[in-house]
N, C-alpha and C. Protein backbone atom coordinates (compact mmCIF):
# COMPACT_ATOMS: atom_id res chain seq x y z
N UNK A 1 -56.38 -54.68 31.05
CA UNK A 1 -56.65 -55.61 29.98
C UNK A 1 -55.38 -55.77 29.15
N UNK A 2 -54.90 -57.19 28.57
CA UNK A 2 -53.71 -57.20 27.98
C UNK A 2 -53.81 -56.70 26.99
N UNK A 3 -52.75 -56.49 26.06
CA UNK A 3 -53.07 -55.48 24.67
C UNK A 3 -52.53 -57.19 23.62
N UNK A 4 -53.62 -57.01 22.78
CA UNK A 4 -52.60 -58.12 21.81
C UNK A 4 -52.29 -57.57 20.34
N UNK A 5 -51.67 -58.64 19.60
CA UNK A 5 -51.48 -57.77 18.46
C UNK A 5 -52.08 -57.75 16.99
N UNK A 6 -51.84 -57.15 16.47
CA UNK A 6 -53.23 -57.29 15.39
C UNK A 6 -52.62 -57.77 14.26
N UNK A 7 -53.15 -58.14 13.37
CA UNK A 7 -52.65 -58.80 12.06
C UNK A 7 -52.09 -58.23 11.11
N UNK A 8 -52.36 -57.24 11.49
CA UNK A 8 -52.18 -56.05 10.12
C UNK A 8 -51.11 -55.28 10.65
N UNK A 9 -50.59 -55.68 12.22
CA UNK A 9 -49.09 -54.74 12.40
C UNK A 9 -48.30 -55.10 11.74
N UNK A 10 -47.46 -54.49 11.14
CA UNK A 10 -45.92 -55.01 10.25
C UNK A 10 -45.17 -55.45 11.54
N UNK A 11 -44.32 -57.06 10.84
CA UNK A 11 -43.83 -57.81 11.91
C UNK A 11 -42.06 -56.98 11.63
N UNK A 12 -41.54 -56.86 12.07
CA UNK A 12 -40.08 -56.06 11.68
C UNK A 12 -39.29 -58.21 11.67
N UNK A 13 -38.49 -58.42 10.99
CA UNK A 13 -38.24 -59.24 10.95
C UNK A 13 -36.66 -59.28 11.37
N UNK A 14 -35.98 -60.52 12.10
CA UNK A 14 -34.94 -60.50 12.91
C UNK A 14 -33.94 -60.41 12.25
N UNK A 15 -34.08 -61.10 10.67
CA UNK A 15 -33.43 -61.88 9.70
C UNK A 15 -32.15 -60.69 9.34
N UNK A 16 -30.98 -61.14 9.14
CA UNK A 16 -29.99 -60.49 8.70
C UNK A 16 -30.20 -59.86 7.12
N UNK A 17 -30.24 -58.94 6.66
CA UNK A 17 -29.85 -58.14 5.37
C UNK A 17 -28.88 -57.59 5.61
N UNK A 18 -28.46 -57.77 3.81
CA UNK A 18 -26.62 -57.21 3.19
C UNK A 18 -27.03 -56.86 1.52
N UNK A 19 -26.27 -55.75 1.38
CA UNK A 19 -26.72 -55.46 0.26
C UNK A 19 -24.97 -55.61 -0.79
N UNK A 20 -24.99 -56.42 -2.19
CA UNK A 20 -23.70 -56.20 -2.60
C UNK A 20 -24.34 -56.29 -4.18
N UNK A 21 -22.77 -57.23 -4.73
CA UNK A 21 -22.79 -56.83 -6.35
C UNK A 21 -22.80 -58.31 -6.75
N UNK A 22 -23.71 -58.72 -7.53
CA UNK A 22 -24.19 -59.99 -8.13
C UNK A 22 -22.78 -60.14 -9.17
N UNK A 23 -21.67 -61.13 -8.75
CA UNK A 23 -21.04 -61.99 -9.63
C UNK A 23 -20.75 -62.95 -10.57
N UNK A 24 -21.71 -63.59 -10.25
CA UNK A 24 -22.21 -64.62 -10.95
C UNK A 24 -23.26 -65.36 -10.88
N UNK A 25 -24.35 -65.54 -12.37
CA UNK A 25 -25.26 -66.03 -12.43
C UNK A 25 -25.20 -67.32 -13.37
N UNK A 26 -24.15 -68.29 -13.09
CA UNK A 26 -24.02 -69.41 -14.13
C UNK A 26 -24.71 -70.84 -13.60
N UNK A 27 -25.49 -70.61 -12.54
CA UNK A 27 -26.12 -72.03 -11.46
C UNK A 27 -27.90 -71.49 -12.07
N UNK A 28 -28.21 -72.42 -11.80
CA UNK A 28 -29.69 -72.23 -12.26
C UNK A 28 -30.43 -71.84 -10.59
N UNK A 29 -31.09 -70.61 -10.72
CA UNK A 29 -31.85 -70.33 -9.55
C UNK A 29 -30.96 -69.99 -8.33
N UNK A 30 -29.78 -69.78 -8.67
CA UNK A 30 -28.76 -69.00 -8.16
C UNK A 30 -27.40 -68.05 -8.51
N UNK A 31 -27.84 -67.06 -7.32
CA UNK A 31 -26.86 -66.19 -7.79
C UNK A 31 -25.73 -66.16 -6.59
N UNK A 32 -24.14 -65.45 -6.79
CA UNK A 32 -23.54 -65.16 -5.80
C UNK A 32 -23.15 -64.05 -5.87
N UNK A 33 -23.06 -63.27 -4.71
CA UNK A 33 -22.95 -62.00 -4.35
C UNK A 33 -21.69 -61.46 -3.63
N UNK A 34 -21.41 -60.45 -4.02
CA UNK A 34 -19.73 -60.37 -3.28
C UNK A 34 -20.31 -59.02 -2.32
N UNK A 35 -19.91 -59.39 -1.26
CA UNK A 35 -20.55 -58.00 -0.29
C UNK A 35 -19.03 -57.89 0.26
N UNK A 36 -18.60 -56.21 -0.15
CA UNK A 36 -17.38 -55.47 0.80
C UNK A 36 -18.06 -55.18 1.99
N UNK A 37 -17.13 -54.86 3.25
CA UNK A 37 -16.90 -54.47 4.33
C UNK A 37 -15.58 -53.58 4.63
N UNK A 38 -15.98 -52.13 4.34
CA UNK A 38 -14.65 -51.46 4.98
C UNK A 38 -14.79 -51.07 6.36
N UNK A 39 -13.77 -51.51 7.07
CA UNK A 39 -12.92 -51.07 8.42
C UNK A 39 -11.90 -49.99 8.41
N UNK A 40 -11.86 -49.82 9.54
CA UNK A 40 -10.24 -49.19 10.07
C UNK A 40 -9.74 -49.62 10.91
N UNK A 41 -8.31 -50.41 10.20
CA UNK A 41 -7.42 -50.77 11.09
C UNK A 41 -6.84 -50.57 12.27
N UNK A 42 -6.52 -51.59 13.56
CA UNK A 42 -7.06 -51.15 14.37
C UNK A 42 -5.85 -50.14 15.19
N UNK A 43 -4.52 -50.92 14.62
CA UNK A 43 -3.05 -50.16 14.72
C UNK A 43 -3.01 -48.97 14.02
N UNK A 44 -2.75 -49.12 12.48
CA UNK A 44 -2.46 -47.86 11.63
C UNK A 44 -3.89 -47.23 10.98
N UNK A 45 -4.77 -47.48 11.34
CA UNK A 45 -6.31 -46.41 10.86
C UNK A 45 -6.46 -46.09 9.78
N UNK A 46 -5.97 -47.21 8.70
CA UNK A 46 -5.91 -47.14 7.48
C UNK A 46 -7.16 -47.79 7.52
N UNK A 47 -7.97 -47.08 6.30
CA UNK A 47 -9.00 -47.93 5.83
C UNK A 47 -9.01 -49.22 4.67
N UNK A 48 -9.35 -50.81 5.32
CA UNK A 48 -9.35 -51.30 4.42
C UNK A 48 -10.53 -52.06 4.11
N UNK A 49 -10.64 -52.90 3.08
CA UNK A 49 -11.54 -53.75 2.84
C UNK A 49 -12.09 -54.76 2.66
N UNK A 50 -12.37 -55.64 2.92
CA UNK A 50 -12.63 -57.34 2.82
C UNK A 50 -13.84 -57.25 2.21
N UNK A 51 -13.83 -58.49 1.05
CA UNK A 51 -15.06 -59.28 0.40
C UNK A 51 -15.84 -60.31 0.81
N UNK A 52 -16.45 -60.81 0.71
CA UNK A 52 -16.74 -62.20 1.40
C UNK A 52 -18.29 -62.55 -0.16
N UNK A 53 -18.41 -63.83 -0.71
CA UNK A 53 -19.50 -64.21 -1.13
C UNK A 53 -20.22 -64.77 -0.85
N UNK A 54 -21.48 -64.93 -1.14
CA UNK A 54 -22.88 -65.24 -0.85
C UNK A 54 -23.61 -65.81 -1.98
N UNK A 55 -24.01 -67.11 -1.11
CA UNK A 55 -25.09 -67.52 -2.30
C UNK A 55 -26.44 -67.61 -2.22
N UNK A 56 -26.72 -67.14 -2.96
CA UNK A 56 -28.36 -66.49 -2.66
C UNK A 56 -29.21 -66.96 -3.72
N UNK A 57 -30.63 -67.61 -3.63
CA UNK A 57 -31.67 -68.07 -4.13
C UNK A 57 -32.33 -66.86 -4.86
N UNK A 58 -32.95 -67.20 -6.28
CA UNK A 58 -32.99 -66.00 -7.22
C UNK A 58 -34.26 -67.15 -8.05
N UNK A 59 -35.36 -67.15 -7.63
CA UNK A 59 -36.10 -68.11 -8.44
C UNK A 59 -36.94 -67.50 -9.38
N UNK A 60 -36.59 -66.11 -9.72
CA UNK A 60 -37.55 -65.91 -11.15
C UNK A 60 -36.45 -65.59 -12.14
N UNK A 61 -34.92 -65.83 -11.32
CA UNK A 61 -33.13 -65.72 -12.33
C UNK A 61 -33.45 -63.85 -12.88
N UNK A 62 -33.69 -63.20 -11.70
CA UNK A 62 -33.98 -61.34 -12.69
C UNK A 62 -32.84 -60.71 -12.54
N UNK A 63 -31.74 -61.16 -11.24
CA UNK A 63 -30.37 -60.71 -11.35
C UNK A 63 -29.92 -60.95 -12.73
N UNK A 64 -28.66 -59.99 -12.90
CA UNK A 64 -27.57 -60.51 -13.60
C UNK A 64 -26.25 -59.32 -13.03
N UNK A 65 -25.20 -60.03 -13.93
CA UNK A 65 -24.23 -59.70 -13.20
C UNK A 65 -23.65 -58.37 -13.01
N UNK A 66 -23.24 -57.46 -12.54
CA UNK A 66 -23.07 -56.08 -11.94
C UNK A 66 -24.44 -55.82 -11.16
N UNK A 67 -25.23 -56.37 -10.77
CA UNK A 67 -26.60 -55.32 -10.37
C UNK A 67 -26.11 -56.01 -9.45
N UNK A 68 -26.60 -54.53 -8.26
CA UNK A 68 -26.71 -54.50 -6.61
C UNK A 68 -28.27 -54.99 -5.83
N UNK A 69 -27.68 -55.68 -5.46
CA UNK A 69 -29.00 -56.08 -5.22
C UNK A 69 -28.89 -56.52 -3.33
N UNK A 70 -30.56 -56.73 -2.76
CA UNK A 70 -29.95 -56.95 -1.06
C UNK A 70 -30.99 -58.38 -1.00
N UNK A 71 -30.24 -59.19 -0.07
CA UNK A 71 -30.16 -60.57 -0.09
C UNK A 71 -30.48 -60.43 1.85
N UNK A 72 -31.52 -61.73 2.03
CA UNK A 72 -31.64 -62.05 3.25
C UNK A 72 -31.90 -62.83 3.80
N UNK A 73 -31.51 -63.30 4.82
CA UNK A 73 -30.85 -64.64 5.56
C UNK A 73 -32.28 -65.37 5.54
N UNK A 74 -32.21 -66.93 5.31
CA UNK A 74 -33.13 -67.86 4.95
C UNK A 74 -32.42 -69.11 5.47
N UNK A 75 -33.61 -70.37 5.59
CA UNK A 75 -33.30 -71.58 6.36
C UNK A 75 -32.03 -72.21 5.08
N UNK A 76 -31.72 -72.74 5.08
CA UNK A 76 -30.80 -73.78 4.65
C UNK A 76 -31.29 -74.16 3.32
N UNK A 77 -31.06 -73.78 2.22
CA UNK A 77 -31.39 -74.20 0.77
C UNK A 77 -30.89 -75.32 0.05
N UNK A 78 -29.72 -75.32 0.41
CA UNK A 78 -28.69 -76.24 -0.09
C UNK A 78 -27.37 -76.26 0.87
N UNK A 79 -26.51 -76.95 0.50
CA UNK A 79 -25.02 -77.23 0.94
C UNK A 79 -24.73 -75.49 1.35
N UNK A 80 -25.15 -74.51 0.29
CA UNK A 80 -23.97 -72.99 0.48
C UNK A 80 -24.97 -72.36 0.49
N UNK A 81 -26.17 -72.67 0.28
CA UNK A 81 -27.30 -71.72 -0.02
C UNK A 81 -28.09 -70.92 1.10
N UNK A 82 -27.81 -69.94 1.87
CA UNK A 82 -28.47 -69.66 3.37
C UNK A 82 -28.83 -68.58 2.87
N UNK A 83 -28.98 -67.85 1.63
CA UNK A 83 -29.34 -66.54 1.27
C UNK A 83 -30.72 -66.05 0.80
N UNK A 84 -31.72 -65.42 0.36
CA UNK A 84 -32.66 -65.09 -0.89
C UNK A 84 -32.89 -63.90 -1.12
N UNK A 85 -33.00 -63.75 -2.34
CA UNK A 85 -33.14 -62.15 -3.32
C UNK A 85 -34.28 -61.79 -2.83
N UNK A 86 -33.66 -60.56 -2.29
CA UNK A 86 -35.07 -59.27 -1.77
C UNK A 86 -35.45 -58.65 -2.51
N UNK A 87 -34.69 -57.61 -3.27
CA UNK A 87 -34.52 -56.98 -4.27
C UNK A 87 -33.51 -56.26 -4.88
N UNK A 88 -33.68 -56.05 -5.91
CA UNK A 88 -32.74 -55.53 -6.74
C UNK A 88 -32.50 -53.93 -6.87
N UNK A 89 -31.47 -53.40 -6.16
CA UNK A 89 -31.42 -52.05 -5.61
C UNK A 89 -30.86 -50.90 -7.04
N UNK A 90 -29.77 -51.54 -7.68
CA UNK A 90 -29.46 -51.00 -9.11
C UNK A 90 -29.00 -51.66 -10.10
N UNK A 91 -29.66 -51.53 -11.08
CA UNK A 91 -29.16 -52.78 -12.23
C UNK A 91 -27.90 -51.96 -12.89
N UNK A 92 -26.77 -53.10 -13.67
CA UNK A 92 -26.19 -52.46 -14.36
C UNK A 92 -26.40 -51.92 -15.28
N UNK A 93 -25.28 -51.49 -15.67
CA UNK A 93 -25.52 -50.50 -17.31
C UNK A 93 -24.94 -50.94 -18.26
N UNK A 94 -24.31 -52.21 -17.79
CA UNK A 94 -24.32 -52.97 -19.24
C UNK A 94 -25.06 -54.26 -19.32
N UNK A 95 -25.70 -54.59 -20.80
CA UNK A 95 -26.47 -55.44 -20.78
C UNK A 95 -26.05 -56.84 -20.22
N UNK A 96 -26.90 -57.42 -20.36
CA UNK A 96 -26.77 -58.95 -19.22
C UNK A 96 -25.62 -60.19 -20.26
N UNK A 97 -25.73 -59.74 -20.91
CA UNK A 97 -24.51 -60.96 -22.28
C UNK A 97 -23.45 -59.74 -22.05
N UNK A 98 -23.47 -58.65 -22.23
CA UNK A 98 -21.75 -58.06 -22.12
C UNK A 98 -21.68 -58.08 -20.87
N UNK A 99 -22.19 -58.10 -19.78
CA UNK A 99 -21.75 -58.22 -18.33
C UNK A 99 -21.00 -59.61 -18.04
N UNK A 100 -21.78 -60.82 -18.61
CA UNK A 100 -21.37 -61.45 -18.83
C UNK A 100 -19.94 -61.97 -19.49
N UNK A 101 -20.01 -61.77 -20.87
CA UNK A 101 -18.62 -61.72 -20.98
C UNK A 101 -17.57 -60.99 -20.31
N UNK A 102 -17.92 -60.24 -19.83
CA UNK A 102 -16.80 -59.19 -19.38
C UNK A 102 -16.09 -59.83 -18.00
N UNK A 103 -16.82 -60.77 -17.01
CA UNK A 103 -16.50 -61.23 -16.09
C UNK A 103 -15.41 -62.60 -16.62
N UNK A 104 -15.82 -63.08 -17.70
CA UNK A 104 -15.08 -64.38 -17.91
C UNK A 104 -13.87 -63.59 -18.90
């Protein structure tokens, strides 16, 4: 007899997750995210690091800027928008107006 599957199994989902540091929240219902990647070089085995940003859909705006938060791959939102807020892994420790200033 075939086995099928039940509704209530958790589906594991294919979708890419990245977890980084919320940069900026100055777009309405979006945030961008700077996610590092350290390597080792492949000549001298120095460890280095590359950034890359992300713009990620935030529709109740609960980021702000320093909090880590993990973001995951979604259909096409906009022009840059392929991202959305999963959750928010650690908020900063400074409030959301001095985080703010502190970036500009």
């Amino acid at each position: 007899m075939a086995e099928t599957k039940t509704a209530t199994a958790p589906r594991k989902s294919k979708r890419k997750v990245l977890v980084g540091e919320v940069v900026s929240t100055k777009m309405q219902k979006t945030i961008v995210i700077e996610v590092t990647r350290k390597f080792s070089h492949p000549l001298y085995t120095r460890v280095m690091s590359r950034d890359k940003r992300f713009y990620a859909h935030d529709e109740k705006k609960e980021a702000h800027v320093g909090d880590v938060v993990r973001i995951e791959e979604t259909r096409p939102l906009s022009k840059l928008k392929r991202w959305r807020l999963l959750e928010i892994v650690r908020r900063s420790t400074l409030a959301p107006e001095v985080a703010a200033l502190a970036v500009e």
